[in-house]
Protein backbone atom coordinates (compact mmCIF):
# COMPACT_ATOMS: atom_id res chain seq x y z
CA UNK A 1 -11.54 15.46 3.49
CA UNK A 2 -8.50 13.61 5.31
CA UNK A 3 -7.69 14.80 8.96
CA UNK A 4 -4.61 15.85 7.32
CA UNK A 5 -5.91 18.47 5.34
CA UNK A 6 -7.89 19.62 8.00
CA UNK A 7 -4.63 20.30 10.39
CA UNK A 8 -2.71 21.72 7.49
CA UNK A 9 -5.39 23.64 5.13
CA UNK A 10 -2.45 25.83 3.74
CA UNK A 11 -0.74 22.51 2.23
CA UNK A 12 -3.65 22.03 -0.08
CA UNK A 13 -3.43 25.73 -1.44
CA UNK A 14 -1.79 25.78 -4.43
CA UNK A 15 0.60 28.73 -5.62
CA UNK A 16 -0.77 31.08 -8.24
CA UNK A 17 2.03 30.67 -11.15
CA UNK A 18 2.78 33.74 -13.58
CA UNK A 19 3.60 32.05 -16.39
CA UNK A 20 6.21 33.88 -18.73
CA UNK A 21 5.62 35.11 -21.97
CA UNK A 22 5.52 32.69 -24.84
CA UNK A 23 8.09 33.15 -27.83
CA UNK A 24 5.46 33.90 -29.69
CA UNK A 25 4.21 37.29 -28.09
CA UNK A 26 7.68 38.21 -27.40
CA UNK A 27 7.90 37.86 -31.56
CA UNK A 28 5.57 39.89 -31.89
CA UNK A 29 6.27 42.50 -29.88
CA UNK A 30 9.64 42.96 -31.16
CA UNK A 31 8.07 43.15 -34.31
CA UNK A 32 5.99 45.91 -33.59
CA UNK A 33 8.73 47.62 -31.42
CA UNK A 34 10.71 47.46 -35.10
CA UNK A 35 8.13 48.39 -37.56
CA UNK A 36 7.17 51.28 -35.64
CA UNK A 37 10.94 52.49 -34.86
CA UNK A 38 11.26 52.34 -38.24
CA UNK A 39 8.07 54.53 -39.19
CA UNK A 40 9.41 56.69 -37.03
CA UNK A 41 12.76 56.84 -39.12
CA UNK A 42 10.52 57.00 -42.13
CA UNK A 43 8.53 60.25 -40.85
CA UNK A 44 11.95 61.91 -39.92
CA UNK A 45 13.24 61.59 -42.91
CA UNK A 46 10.68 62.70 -44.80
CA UNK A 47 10.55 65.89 -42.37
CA UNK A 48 14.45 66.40 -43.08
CA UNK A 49 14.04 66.40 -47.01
CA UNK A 50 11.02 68.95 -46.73
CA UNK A 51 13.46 70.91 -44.35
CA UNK A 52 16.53 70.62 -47.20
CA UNK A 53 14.28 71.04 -50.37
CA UNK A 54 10.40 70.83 -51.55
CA UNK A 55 8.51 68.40 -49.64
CA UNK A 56 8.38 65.05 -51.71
CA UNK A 57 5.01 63.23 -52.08
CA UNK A 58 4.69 61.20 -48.31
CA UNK A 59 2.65 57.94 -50.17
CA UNK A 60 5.75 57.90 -52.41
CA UNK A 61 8.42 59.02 -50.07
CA UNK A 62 7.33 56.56 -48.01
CA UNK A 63 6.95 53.31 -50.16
CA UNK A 64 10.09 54.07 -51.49
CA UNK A 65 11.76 54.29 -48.30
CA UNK A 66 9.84 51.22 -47.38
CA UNK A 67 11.55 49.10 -50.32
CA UNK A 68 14.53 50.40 -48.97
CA UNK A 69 14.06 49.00 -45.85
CA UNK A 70 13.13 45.84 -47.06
CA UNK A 71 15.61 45.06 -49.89
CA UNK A 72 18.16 42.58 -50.55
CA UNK A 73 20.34 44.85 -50.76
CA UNK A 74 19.94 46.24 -47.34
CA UNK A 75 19.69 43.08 -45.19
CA UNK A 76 23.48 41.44 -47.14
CA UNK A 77 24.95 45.42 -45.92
CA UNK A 78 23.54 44.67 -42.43
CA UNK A 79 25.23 41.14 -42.43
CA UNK A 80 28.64 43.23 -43.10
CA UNK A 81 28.33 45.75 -41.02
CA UNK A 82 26.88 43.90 -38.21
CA UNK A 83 29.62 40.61 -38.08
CA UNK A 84 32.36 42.75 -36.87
CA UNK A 85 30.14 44.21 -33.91
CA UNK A 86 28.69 40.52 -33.63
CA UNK A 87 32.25 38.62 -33.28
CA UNK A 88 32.57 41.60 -30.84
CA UNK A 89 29.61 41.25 -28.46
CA UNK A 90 29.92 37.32 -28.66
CA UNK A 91 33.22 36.94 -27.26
CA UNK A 92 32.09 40.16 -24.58
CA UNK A 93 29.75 37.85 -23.85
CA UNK A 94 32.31 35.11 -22.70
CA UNK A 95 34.36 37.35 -20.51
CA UNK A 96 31.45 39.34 -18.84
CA UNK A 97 29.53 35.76 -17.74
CA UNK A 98 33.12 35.22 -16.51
CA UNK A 99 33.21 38.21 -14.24
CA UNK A 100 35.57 40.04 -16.16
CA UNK A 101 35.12 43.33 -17.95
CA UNK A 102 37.03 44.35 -21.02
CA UNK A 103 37.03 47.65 -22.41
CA UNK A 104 39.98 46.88 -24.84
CA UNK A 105 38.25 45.32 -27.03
CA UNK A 106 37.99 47.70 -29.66
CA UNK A 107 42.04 48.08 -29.21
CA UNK A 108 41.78 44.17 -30.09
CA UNK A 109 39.98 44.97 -32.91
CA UNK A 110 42.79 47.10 -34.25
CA UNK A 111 45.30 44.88 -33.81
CA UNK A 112 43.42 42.46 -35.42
CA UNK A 113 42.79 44.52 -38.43
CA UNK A 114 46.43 45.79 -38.61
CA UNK A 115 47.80 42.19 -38.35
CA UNK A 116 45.30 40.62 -40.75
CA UNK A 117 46.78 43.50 -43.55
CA UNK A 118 50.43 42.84 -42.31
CA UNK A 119 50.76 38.73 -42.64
CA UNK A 120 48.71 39.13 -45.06
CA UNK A 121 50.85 41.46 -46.86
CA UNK A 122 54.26 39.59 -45.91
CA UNK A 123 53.25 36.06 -46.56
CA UNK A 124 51.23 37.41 -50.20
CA UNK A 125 48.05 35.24 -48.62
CA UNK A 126 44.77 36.18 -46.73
CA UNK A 127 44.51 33.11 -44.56
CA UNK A 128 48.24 33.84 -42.90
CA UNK A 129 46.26 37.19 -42.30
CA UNK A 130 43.58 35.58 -40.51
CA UNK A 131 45.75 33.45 -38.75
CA UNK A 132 48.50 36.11 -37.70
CA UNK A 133 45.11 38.68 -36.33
CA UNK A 134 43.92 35.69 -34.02
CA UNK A 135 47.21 35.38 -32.77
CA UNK A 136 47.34 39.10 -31.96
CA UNK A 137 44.10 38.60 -30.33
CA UNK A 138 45.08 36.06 -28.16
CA UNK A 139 48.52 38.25 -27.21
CA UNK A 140 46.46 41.16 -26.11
CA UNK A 141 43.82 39.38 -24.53
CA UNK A 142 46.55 37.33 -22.50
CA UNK A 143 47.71 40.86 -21.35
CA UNK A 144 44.30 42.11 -19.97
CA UNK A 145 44.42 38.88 -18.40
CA UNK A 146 47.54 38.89 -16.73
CA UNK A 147 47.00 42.58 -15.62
CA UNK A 148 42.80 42.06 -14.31
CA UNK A 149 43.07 38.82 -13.18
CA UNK A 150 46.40 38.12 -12.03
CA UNK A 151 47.62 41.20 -10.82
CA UNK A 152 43.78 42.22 -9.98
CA UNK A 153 44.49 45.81 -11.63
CA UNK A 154 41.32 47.73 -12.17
CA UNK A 155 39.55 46.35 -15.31
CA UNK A 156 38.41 49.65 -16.77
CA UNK A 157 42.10 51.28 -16.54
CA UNK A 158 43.74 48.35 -18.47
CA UNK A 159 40.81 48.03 -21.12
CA UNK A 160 41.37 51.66 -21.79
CA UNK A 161 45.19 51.41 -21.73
CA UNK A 162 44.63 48.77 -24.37
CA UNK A 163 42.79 50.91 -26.57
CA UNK A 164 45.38 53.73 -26.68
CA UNK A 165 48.64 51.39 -26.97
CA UNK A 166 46.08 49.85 -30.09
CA UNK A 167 45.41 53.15 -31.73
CA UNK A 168 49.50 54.49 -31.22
CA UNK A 169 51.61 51.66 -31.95
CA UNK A 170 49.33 50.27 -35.16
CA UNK A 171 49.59 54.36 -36.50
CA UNK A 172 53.69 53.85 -35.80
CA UNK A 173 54.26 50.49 -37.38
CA UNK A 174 51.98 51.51 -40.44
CA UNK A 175 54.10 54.43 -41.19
CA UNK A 176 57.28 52.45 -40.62
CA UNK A 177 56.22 49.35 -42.57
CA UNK A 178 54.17 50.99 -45.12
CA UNK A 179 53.48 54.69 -44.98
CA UNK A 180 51.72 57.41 -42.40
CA UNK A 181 47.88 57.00 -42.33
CA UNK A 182 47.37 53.74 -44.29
CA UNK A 183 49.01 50.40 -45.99
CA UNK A 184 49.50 49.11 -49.21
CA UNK A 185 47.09 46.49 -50.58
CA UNK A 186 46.87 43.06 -49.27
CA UNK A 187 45.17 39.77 -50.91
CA UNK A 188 41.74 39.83 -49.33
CA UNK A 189 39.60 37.61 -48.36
CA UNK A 190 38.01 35.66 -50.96
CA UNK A 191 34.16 35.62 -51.56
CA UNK A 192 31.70 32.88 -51.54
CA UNK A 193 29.18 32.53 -55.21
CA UNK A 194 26.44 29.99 -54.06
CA UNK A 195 25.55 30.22 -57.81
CA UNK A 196 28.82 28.65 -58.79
CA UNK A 197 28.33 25.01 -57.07
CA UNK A 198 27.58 22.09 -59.10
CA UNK A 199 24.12 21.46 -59.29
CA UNK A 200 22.98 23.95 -56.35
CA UNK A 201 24.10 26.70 -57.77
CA UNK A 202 21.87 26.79 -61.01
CA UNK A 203 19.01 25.69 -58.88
CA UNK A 204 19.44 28.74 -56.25
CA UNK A 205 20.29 31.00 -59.02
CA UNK A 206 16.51 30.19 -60.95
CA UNK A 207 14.58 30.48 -57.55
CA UNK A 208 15.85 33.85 -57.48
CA UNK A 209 13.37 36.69 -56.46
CA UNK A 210 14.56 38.93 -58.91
CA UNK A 211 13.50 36.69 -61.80
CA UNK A 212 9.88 36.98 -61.12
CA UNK A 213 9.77 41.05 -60.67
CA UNK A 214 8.00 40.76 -64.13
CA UNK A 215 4.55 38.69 -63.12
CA UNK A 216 1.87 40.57 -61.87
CA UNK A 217 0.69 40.66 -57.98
CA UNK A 218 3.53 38.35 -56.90
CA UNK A 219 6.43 40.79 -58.68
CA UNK A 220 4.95 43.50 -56.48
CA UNK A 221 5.10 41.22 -53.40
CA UNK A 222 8.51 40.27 -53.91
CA UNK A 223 9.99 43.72 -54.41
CA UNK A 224 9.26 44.47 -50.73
CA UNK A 225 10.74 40.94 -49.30
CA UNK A 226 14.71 40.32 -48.87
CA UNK A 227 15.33 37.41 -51.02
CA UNK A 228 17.57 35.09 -48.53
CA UNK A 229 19.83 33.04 -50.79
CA UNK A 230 20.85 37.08 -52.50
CA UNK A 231 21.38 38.26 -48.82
CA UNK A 232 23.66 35.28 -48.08
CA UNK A 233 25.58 35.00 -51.10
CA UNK A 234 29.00 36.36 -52.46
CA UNK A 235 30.35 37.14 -49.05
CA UNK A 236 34.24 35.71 -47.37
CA UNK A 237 34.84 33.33 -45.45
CA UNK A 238 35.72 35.17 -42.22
CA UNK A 239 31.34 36.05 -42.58
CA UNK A 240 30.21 32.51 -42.91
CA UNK A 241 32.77 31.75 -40.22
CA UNK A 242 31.16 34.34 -37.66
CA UNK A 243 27.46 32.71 -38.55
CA UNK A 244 28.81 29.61 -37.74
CA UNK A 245 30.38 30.57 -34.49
CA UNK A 246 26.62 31.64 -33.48
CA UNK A 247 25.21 28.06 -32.61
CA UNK A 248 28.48 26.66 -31.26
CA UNK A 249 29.00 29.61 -29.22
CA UNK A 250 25.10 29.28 -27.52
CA UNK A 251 26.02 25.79 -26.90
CA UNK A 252 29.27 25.90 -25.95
CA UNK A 253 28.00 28.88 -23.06
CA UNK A 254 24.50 27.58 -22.12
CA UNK A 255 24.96 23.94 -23.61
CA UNK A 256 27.79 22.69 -21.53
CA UNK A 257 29.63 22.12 -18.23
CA UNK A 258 32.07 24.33 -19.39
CA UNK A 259 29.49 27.23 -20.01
CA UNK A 260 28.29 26.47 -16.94
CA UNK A 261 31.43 26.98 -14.76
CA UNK A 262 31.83 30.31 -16.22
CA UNK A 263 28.25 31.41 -15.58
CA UNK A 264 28.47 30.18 -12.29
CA UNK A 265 32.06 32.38 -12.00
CA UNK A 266 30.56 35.34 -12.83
CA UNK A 267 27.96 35.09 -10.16
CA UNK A 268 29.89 33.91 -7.18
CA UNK A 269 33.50 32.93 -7.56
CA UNK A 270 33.68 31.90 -4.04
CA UNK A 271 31.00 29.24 -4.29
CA UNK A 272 32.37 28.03 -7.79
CA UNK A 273 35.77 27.67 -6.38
CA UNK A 274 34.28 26.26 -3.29
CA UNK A 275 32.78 23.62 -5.80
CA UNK A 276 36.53 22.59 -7.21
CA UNK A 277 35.99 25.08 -10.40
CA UNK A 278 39.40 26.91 -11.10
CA UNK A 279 37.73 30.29 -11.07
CA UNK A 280 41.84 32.25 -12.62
CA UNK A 281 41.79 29.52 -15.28
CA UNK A 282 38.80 30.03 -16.59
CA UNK A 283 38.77 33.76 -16.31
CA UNK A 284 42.00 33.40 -18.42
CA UNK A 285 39.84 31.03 -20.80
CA UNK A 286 37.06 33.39 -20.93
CA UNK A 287 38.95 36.76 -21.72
CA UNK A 288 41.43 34.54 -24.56
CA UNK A 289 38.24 33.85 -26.41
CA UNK A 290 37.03 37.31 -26.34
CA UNK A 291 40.11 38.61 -27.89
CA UNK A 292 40.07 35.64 -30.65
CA UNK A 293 36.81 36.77 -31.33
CA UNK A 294 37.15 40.72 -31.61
CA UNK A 295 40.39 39.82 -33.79
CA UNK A 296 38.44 37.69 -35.99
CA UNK A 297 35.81 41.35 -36.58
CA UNK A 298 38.71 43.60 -36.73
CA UNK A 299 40.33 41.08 -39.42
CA UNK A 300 37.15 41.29 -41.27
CA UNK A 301 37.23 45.34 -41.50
CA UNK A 302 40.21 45.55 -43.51
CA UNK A 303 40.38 41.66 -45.22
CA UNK A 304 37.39 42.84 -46.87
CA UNK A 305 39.63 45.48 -48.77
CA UNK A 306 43.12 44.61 -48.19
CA UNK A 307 43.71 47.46 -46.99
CA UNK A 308 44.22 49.34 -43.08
CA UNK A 309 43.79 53.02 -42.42
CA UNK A 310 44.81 54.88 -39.28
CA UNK A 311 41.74 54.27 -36.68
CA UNK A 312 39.60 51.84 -39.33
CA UNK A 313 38.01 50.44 -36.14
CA UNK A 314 35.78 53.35 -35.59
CA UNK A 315 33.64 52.47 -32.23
CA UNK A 316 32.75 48.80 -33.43
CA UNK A 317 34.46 47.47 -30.41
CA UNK A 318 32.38 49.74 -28.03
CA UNK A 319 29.31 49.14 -30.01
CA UNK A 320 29.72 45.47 -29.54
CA UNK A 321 30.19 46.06 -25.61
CA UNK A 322 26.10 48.40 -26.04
CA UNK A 323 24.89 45.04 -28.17
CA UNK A 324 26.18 42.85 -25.34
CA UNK A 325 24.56 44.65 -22.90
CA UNK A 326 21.08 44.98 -25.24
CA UNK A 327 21.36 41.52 -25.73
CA UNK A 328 20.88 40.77 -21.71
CA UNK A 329 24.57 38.79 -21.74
CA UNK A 330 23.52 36.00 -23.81
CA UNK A 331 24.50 34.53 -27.42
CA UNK A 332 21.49 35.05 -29.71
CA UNK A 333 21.07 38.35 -27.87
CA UNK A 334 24.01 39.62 -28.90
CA UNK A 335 23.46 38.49 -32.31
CA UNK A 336 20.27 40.00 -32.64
CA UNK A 337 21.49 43.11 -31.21
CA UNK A 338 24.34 43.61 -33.11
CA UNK A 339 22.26 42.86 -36.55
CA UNK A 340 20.02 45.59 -35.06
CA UNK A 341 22.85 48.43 -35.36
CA UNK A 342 24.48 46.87 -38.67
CA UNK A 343 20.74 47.71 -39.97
CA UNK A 344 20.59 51.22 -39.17
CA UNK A 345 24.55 51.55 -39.34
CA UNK A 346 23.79 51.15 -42.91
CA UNK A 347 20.66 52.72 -43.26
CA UNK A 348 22.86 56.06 -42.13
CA UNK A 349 24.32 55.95 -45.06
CA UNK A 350 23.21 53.17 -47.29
CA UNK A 351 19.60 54.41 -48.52
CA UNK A 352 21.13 57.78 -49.04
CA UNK A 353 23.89 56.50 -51.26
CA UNK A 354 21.14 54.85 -53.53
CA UNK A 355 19.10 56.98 -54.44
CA UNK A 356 16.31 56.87 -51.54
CA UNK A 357 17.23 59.48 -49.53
CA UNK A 358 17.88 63.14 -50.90
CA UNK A 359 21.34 64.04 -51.02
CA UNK A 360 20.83 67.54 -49.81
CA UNK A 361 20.40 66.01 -46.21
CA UNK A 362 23.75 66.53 -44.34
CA UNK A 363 25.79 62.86 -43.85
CA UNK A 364 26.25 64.23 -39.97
CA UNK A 365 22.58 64.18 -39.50
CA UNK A 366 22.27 60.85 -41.28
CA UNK A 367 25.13 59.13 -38.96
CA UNK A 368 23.51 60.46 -35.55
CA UNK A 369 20.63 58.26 -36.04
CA UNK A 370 21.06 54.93 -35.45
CA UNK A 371 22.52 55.97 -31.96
CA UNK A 372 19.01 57.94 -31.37
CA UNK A 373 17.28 54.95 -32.22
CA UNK A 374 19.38 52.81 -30.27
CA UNK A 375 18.54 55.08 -27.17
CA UNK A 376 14.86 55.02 -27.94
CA UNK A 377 15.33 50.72 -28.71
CA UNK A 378 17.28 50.49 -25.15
CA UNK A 379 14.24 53.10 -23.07
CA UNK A 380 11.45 50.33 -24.58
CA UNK A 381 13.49 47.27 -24.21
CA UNK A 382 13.97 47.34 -20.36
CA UNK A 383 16.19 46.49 -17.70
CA UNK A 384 19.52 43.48 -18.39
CA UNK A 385 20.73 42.20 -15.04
CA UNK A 386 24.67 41.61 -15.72
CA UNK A 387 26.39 38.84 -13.84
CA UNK A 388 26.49 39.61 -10.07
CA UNK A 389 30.65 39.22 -9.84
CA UNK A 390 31.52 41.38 -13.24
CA UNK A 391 34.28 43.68 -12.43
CA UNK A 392 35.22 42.80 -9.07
CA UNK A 393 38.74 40.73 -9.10
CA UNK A 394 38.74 37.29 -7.98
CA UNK A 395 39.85 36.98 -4.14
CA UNK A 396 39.91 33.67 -2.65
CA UNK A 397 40.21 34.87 0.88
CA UNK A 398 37.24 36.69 0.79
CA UNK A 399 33.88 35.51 1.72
């Protein structure tokens, strides 16, 4: 042993390291956390239909309500009903790393959604629709910008101000334009048939699950596994669009100097401006993207149908704010999160509507569970620690 080690014994201890959790066990704990939130669904519905009429058989109550958990048909609903809450969180993501809250989002949404019907509508095409709600976006975002940021008015107040101007002046200008309570049709969006390219198509359309139902053992398998090409297929562009925001959006945040700077914003704005990063500009940045983002969901609400209705955006934006927040402020979070509600979104209403749930159960009762199970998903998930900075306006003479 060196003299040195004998004068400084502490040097040669060595610090016990806790290392995290692997991917893998987080996996499967999620897993588990899932399967058994959804037994728990399963036993609750099977103590509603025994409450509404004769109890059913639980081994077949329950592996039908297992195949509808599992089927193709269930996971492509989730993709629809989760991208509008996903294009939601994503871009809530961007503002909220860069300090900056914004309730107004789901007013974004509407405006989105009304001026994806109305350019659509005028200009007799669905990608003037698209284009025309991302401009709205970006107008109402730039306000909530100007009015948080610039003026350094209190974040909440002008998110919620948003919301209300949204939900008015779309109700006006649909009963000027069109008539009270809802529009005339528009050219929607137009859908997406894998099975239709040249020499994919016929390929992906003879690996399909479906075609094997018939053969013994592995029919049986299949019927409880989501076949993925089925779940991806026949949906509009404004979909595939949102999935392919997902990776550049994780880069672009986490990937990049630029994601960096507004990370580092929405910890300490002092220190980033202190490090030449122009904290207002990217704020501004931040928030624009958000709103380009929630008016690319609400466009998807009502391209889908060509068609708006007073108040079509009904809680998406704030749901997208909860899957956000679930999500722990980061891309695939979000993602993950918001998939999580589009699943029992539909499952509200989607397993009753074929066939697998009675339909003596009240829809009320149906609707109020995915928020229960949201609540329970939230108590087992734990803590998210949001940026340090969020809310607080940007003052350079502070300390």
């Amino acid at each position: 042993m060196t003299a040195e080690a004998v004068a400084y014994p502490e040097q040669q201890i060595k610090p016990i390291e806790v290392s995290p959790p692997s991917t893998r066990k987080k996996l499967a704990k999620y897993t588990l956390m899932l399967v058994g939130i959804l037994e728990l669904y399963a036993i609750l519905m099977f103590m509603l239909t025994s409450m509404f009429e004769s109890p059913p058989n639980i081994v077949t109550f329950h592996i039908n309500l297992w195949q509808g958990f599992l089927s193709t048909r269930t996971f492509k609903e989730t993709l629809i009903w989760a991208l509008p809450i996903m294009m939601t969180a994503m871009g809530a993501t961007f503002n909220e790393r860069a300090g900056v809250i914004n309730i107004g989002l789901e007013g974004i949404m509407l405006w989105g959604a009304w001026a994806a019907i109305f350019f659509s509508f005028t200009y007799n095409n669905f990608w003037a629709g698209i284009i025309g709600a991302v401009l709205f976006g970006v107008a109402i975002s730039l306000i909530h910008a100007v009015m948080s940021i610039t003026f350094k008015a209190d974040q909440i107040v002008v998110g919620v101000a948003i919301n209300l101007f949204a939900i008015g002046l779309t109700s006006v200008l649909t009963a000027l334009i069109w008539r009270p309570g809802r529009s005339d049709y528009a050219p929607k969006v137009e859908t997406v048939n894998f099975y239709s390219f040249p020499f994919i198509g016929p390929i992906l359309e003879a690996i399909q699950f479906s075609r094997f139902f018939n053969i013994p053992v592995l029919g049986t398998i299949l019927r409880f596994v989501p076949d993925p090409i089925a779940v991806l297929n026949n949906h509009n562009y404004i979909l595939y669009l949102g999935l392919v925001l997902i990776p550049i959006s994780h880069f672009l945040l986490f990937g990049t100097p630029f994601g960096l700077r507004i990370r580092a914003i929405g910890e300490n704005p002092q220190a980033a401006a202190t490090a030449g990063i122009a904290v207002r500009k990217y704020q501004y940045i931040a928030v624009v993207i958000s709103g380009i983002y929630a008016s690319l969901g609400g466009a998807f609400v009502t391209l889908r149908f060509g068609l708006f209705t007073e108040n079509v955006i009904q809680g998406e934006g704030f749901i997208g704010l909860v899957a956000m927040i679930f999500g722990k402020w980061t891309i695939i979070g979000a993602v993950l999160s918001s998939v999580f509600f589009g699943y029992f979104i539909y499952l509200s209403s989607g397993l009753k509507l074929y066939g697998r749930l009675s339909q003596s159960i009240p829809d009320p009762l149906l609707k109020i569970f995915p928020y229960v199970i949201a609540m329970v998903a939230l108590a087992l998930i734990g803590k998210a620690k949001a940026p340090k900075h969020i809310g607080k306006p940007y003052d350079p003479t502070e300390d």
